[in-house]
C-alpha atoms as a PDB file:
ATOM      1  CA  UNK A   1     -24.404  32.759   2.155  1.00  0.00           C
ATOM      2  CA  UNK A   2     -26.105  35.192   0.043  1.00  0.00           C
ATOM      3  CA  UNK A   3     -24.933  36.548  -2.725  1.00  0.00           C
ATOM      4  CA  UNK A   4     -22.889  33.050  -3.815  1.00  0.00           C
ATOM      5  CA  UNK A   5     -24.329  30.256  -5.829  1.00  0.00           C
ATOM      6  CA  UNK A   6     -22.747  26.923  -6.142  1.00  0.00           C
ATOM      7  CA  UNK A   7     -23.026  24.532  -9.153  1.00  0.00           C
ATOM      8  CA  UNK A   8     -22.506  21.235  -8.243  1.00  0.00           C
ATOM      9  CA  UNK A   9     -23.327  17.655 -10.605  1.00  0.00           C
ATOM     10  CA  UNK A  10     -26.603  16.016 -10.390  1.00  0.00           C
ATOM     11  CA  UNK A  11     -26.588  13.023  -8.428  1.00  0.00           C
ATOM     12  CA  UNK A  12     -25.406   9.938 -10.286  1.00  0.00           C
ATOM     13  CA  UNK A  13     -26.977   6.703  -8.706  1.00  0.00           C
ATOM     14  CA  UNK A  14     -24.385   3.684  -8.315  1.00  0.00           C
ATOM     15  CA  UNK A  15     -25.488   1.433 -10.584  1.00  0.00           C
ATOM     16  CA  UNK A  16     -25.521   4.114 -13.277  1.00  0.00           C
ATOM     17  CA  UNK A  17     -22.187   5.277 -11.914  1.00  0.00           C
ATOM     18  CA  UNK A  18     -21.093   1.281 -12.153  1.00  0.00           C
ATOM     19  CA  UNK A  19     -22.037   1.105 -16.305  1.00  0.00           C
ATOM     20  CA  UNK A  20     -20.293   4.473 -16.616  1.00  0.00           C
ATOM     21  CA  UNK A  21     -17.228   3.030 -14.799  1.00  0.00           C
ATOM     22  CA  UNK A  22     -17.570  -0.091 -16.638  1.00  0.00           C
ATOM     23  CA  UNK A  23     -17.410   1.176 -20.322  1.00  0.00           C
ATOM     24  CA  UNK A  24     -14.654   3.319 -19.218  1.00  0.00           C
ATOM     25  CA  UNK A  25     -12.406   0.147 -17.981  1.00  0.00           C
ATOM     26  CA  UNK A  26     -13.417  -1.944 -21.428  1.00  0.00           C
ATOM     27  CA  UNK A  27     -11.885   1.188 -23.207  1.00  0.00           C
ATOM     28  CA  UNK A  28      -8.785   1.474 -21.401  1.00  0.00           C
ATOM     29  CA  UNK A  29      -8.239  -2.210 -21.907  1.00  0.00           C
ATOM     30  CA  UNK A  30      -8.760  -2.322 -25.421  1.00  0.00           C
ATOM     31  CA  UNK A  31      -5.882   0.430 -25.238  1.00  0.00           C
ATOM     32  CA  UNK A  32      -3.625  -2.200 -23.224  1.00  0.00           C
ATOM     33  CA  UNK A  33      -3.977  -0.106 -20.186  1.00  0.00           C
ATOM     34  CA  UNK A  34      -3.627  -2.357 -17.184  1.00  0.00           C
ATOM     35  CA  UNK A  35      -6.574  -1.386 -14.714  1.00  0.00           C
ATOM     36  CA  UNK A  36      -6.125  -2.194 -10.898  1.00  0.00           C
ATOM     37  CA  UNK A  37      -9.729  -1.611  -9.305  1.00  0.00           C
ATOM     38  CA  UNK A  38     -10.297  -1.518  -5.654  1.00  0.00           C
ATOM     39  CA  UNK A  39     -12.486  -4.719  -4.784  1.00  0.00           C
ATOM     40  CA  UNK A  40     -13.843  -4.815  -1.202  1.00  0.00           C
ATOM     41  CA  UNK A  41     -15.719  -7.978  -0.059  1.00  0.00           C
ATOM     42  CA  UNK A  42     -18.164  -7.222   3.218  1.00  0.00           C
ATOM     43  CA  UNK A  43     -17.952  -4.037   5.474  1.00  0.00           C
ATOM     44  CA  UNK A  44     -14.263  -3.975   6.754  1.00  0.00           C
ATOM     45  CA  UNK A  45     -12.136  -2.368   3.947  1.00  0.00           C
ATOM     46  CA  UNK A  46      -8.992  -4.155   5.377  1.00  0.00           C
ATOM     47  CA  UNK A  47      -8.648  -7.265   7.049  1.00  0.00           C
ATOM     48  CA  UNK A  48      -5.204  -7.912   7.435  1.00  0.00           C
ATOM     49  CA  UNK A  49      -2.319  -6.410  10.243  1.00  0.00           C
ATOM     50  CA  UNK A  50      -1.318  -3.638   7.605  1.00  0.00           C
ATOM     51  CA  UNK A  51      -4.481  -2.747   5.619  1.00  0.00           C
ATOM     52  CA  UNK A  52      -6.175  -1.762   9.346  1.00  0.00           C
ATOM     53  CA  UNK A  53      -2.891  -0.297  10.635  1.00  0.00           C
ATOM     54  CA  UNK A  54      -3.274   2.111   7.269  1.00  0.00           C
ATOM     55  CA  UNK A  55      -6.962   2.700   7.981  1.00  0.00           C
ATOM     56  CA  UNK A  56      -6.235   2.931  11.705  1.00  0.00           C
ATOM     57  CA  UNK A  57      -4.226   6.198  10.785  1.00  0.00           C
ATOM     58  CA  UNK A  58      -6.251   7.898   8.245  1.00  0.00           C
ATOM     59  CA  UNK A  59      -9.138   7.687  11.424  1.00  0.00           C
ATOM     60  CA  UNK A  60      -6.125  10.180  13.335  1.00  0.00           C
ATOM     61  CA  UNK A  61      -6.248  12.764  10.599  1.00  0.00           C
ATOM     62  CA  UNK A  62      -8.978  14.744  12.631  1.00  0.00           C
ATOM     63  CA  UNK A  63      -9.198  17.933  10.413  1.00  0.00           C
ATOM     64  CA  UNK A  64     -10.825  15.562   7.411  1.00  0.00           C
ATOM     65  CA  UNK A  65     -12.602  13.445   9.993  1.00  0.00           C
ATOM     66  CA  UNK A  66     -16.246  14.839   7.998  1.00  0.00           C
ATOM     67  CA  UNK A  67     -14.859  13.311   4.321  1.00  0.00           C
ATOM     68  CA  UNK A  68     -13.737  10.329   6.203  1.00  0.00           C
ATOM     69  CA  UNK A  69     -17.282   8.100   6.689  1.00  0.00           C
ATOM     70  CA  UNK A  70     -17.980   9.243   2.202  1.00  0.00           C
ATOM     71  CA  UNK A  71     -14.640   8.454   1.305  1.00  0.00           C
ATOM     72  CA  UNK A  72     -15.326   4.665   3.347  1.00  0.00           C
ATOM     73  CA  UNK A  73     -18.438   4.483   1.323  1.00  0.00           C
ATOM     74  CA  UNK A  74     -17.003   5.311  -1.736  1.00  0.00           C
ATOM     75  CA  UNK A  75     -14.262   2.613  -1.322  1.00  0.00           C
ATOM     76  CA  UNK A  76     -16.937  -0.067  -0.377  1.00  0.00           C
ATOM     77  CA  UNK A  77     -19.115   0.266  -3.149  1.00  0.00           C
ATOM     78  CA  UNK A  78     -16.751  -0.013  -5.866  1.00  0.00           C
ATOM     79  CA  UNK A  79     -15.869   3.103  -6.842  1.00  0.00           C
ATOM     80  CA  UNK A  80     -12.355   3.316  -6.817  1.00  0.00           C
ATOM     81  CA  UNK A  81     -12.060   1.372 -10.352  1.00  0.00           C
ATOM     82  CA  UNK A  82      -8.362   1.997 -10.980  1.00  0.00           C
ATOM     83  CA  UNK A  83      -5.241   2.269  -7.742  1.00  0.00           C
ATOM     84  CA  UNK A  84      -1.284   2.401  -8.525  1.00  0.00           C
ATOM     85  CA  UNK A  85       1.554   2.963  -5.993  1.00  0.00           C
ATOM     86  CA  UNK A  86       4.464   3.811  -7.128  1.00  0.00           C
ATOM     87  CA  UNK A  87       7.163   5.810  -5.513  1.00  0.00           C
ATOM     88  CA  UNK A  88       6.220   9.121  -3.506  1.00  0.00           C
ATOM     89  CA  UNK A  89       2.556   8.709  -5.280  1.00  0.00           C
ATOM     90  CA  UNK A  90      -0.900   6.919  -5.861  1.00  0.00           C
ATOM     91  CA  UNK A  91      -2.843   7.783  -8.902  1.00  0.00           C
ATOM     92  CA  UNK A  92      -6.436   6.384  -9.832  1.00  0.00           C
ATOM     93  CA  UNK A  93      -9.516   6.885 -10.992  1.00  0.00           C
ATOM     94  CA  UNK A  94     -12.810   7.309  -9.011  1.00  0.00           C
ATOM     95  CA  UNK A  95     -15.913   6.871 -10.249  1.00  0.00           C
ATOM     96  CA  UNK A  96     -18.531   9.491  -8.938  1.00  0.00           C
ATOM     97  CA  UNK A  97     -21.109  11.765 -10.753  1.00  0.00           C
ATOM     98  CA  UNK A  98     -18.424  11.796 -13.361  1.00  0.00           C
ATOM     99  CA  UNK A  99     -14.965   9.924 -13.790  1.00  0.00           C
ATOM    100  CA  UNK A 100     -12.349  11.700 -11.694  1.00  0.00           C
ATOM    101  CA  UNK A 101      -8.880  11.706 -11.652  1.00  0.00           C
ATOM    102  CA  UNK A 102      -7.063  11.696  -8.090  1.00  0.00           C
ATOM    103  CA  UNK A 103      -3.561  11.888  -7.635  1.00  0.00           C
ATOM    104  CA  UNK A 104      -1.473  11.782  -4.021  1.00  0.00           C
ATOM    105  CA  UNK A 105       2.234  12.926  -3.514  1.00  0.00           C
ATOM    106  CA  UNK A 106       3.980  11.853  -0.419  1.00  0.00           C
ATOM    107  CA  UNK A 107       6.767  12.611   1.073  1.00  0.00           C
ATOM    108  CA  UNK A 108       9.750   9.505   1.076  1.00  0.00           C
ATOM    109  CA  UNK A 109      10.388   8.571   4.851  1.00  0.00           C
ATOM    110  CA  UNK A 110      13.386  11.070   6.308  1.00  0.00           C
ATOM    111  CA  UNK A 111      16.823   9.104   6.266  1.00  0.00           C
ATOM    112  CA  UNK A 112      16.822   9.465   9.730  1.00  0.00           C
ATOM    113  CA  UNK A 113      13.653   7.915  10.384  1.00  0.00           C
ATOM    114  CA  UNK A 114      14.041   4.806   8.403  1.00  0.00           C
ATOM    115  CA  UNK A 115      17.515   4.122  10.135  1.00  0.00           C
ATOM    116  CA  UNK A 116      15.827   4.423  13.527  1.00  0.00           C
ATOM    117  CA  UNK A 117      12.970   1.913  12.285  1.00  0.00           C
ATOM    118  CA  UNK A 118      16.071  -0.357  10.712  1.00  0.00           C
ATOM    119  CA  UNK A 119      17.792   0.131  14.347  1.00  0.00           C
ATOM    120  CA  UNK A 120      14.724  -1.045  16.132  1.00  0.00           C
ATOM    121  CA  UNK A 121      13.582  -4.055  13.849  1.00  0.00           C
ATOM    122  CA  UNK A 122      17.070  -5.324  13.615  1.00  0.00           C
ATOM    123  CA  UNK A 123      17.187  -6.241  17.167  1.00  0.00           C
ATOM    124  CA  UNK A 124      13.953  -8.624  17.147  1.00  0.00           C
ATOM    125  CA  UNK A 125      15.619 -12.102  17.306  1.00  0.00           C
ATOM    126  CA  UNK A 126      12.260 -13.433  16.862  1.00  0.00           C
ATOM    127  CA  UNK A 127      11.630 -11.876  13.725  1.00  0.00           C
ATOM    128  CA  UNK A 128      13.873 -14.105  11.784  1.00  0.00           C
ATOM    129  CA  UNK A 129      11.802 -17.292  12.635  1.00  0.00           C
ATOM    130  CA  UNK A 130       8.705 -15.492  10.818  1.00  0.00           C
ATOM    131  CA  UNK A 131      10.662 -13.814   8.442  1.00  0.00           C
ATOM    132  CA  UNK A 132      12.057 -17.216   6.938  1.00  0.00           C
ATOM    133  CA  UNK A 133       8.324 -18.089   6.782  1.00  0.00           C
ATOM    134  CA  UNK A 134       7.965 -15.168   4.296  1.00  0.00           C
ATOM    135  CA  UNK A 135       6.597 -13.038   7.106  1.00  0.00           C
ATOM    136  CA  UNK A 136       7.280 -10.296   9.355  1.00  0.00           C
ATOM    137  CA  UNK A 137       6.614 -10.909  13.292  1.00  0.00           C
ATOM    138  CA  UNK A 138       3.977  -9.303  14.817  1.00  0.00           C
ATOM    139  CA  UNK A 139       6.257  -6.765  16.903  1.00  0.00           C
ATOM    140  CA  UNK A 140       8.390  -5.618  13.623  1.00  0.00           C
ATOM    141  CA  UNK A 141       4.867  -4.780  11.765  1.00  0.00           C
ATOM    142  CA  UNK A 142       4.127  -2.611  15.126  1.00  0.00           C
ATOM    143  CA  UNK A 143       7.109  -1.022  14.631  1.00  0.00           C
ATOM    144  CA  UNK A 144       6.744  -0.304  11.438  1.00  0.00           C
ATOM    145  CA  UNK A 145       3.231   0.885  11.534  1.00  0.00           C
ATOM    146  CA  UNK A 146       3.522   2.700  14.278  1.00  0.00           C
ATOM    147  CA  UNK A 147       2.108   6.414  14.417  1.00  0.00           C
ATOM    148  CA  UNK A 148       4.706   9.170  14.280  1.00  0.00           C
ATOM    149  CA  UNK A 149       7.342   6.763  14.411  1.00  0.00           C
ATOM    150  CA  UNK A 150       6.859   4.263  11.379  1.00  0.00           C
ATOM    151  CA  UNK A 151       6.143   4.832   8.059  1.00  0.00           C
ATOM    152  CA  UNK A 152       2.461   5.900   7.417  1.00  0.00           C
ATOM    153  CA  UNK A 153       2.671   9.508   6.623  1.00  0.00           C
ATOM    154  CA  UNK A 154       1.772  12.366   8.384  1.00  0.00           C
ATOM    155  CA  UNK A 155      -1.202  14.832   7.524  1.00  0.00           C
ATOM    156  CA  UNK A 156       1.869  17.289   6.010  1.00  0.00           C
ATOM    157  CA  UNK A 157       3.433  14.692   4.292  1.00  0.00           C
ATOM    158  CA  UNK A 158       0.660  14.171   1.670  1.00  0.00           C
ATOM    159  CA  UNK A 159      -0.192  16.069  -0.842  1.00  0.00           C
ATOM    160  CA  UNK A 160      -3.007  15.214  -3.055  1.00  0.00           C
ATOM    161  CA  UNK A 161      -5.136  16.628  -6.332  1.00  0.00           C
ATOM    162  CA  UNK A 162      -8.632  15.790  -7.846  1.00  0.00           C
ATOM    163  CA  UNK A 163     -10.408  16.675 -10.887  1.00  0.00           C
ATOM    164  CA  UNK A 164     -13.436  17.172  -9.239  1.00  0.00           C
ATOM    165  CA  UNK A 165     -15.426  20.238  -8.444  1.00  0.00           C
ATOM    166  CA  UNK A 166     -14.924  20.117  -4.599  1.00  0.00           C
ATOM    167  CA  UNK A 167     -12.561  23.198  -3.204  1.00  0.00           C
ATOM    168  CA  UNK A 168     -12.549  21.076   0.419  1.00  0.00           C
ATOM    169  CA  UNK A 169      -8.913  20.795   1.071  1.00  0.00           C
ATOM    170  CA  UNK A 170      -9.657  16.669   1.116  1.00  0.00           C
ATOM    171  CA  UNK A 171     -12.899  15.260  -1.217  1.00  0.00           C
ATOM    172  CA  UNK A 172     -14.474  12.251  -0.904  1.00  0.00           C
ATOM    173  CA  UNK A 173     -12.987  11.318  -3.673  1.00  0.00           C
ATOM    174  CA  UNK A 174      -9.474  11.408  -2.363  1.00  0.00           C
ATOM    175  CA  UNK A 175     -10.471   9.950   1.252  1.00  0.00           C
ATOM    176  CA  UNK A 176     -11.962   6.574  -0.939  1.00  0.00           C
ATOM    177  CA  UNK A 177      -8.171   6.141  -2.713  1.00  0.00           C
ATOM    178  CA  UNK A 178      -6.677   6.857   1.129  1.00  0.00           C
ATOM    179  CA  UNK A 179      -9.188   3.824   2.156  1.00  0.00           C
ATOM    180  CA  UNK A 180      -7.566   1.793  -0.967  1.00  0.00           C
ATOM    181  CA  UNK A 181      -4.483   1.925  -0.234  1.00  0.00           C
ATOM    182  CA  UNK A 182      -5.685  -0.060   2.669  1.00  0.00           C
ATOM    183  CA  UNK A 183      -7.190  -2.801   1.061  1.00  0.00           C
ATOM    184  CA  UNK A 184      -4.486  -3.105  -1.773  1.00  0.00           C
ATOM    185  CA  UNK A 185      -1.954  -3.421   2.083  1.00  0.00           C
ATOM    186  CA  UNK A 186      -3.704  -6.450   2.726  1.00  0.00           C
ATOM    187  CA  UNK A 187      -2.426  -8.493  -0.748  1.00  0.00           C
ATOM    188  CA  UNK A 188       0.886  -6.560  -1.521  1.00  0.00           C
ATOM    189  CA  UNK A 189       2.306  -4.677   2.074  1.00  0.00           C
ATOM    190  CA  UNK A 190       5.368  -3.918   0.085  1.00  0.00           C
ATOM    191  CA  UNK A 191       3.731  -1.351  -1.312  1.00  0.00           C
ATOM    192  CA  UNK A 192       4.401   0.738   1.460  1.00  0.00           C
ATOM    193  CA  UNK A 193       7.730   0.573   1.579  1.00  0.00           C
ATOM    194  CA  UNK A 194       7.403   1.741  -2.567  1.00  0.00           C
ATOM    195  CA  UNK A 195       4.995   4.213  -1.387  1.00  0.00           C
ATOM    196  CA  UNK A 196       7.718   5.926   1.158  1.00  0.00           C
ATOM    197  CA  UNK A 197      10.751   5.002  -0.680  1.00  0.00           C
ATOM    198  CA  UNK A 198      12.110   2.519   1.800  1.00  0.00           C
ATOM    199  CA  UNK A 199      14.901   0.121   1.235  1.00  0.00           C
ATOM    200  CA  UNK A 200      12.840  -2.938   2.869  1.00  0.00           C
ATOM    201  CA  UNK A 201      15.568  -5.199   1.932  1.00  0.00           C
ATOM    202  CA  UNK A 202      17.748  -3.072   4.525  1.00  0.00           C
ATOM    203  CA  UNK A 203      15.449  -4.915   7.675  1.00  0.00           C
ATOM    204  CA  UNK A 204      17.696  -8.098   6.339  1.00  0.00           C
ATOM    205  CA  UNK A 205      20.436  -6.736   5.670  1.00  0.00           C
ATOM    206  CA  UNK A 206      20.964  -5.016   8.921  1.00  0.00           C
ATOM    207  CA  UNK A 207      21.187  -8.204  10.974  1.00  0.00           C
ATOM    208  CA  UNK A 208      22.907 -10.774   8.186  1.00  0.00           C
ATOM    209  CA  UNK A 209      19.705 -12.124   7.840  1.00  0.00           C
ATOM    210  CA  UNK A 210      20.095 -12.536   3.995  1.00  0.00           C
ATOM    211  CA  UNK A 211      24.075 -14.707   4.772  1.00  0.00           C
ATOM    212  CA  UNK A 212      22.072 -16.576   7.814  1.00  0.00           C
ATOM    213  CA  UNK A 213      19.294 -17.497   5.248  1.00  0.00           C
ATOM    214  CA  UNK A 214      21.827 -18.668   2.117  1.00  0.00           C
ATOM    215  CA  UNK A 215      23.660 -20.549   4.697  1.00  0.00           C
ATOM    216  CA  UNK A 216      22.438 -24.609   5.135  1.00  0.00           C
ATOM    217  CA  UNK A 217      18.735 -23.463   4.996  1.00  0.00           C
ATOM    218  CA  UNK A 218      18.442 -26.145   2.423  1.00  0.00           C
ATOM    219  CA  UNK A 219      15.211 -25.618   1.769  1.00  0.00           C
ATOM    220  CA  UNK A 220      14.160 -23.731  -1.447  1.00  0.00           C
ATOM    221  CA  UNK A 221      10.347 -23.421   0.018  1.00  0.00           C
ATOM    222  CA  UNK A 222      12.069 -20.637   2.425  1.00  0.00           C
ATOM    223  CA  UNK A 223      14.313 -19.046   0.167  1.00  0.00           C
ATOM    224  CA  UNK A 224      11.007 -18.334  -2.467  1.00  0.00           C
ATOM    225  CA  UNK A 225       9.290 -17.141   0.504  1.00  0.00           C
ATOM    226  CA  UNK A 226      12.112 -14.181   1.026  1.00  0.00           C
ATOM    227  CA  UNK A 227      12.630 -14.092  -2.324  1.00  0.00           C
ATOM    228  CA  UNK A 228       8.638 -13.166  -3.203  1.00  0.00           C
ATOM    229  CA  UNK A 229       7.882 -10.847  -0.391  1.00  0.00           C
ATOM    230  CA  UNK A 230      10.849  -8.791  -1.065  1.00  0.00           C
ATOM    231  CA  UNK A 231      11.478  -9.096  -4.435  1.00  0.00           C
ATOM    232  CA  UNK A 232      15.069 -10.084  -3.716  1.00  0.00           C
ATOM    233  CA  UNK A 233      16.926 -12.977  -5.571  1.00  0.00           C
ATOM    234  CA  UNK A 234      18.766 -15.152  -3.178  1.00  0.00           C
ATOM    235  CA  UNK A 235      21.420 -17.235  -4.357  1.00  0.00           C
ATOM    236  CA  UNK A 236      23.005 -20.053  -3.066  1.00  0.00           C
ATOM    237  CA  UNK A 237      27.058 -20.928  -3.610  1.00  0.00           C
ATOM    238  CA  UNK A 238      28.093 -23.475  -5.883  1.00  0.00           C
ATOM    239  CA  UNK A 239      28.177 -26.428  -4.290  1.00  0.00           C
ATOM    240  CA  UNK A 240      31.278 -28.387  -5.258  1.00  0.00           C
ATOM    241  CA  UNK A 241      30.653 -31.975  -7.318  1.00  0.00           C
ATOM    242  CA  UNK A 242      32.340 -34.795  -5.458  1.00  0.00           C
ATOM    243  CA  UNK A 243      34.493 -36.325  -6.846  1.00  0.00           C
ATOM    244  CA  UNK A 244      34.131 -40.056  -7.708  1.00  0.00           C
ATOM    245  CA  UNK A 245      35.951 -43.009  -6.457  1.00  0.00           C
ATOM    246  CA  UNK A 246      38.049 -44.677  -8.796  1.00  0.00           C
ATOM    247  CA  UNK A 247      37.091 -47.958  -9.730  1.00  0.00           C
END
């Protein structure tokens, strides 16, 4: 278009990109900053049930479908050096032709959504058999991930900001956090409950699964399991001390 001129960075190549992200990450650490990069081994970003549910859906957001493939590359080759999920947000850095901060707002899951999702994993007998094994069932993760339905957020649910110099409404800078979420799914899936402000604990509690489990489980392997993945301390009763036999 004539009349308009656009300024954008030089190209940075990766491995220059790399040092750059590198010496930022030693300085941050000599601060005491903890740093949580985005490692991805091989071509698939996530390799477990809910990192490629999470990737699955970002593929459904059609109007970024163009940031989409440089956002995947960006994720793959490192550049995502620092992802946290807290509550309603992800921060992290990105490293491009400069450092850039990215920061995502979304919405918590409607109150009326997560009791429908409680209502519907509640009844899945077979879910407790995996669950004691410090899993969910393959039909419950379905559920949860399911599009529309579960949790992953909607296109107008998410909000998101970068520091960069790209006015698209999504960069690629913000598509390669989207695509780390995914692979941070695959270690710690609780983080999506976090990230939609779900009560996870409430998928136990809404079929006595957490009295059922305390109850002659007698095994402490199970009860760590439960205890881990949900960050939910399970107690056991006193036991009563026989008492002995006179002599």
């Amino acid at each position: 278009m004539s009349g308009y001129t656009f300024d954008y960075p030089p190209y940075v190549p990766v491995a220059e990109r790399k040092k750059a992200a590198a010496r930022l990450v030693a300085k941050l650490k000599k601060k005491g900053q903890k740093i949580n990069p985005i490692v991805i081994e091989g071509r698939a970003i996530a390799k477990t049930f809910w990192g490629r549910s999470w990737c699955g859906n970002l593929n459904s957001y059609s109007d970024y479908e163009n940031r989409m493939p440089r956002g995947r590359q960006y994720a793959r080759n490192g550049s995502v050096i620092d992802l946290n999920v807290n509550a309603g947000e992800i921060t992290a850095l990105v490293s491009g032709s400069e450092i850039y901060k990215v920061q995502i707002t979304i919405s918590s899951v409607t109150k009326e959504k997560w009791k429908k999702i409680v209502k519907q994993c509640s009844g899945k007998i077979g879910s407790l058999i995996e669950l004691l094994q410090g899993k969910f069932s393959k039909e419950v993760m379905e559920i949860i991930t399911q599009p529309k339905t579960g949790l992953f957020p909607e296109k107008n649910e998410i909000k998101f900001d970068c520091s960069c110099f790209d006015y698209a409404d999504m960069c690629k800078h913000v598509s390669a956090v989207l695509y780390g979420v995914g692979a941070r799914l695959d270690g710690k899936p609780e983080d999506l409950f976090l990230l939609r402000q779900a009560d996870h604990t409430e998928l136990i509690e809404s079929a006595g699964y957490i009295s059922k489990l305390t109850q002659g489980s007698g095994t402490g392997e199970l009860e760590g399991n439960i205890s881990e993945l949900f960050g939910v301390d399970i107690v056991e009763s006193p036991k009563k001390k026989k008492k002995s036999k006179p002599k």
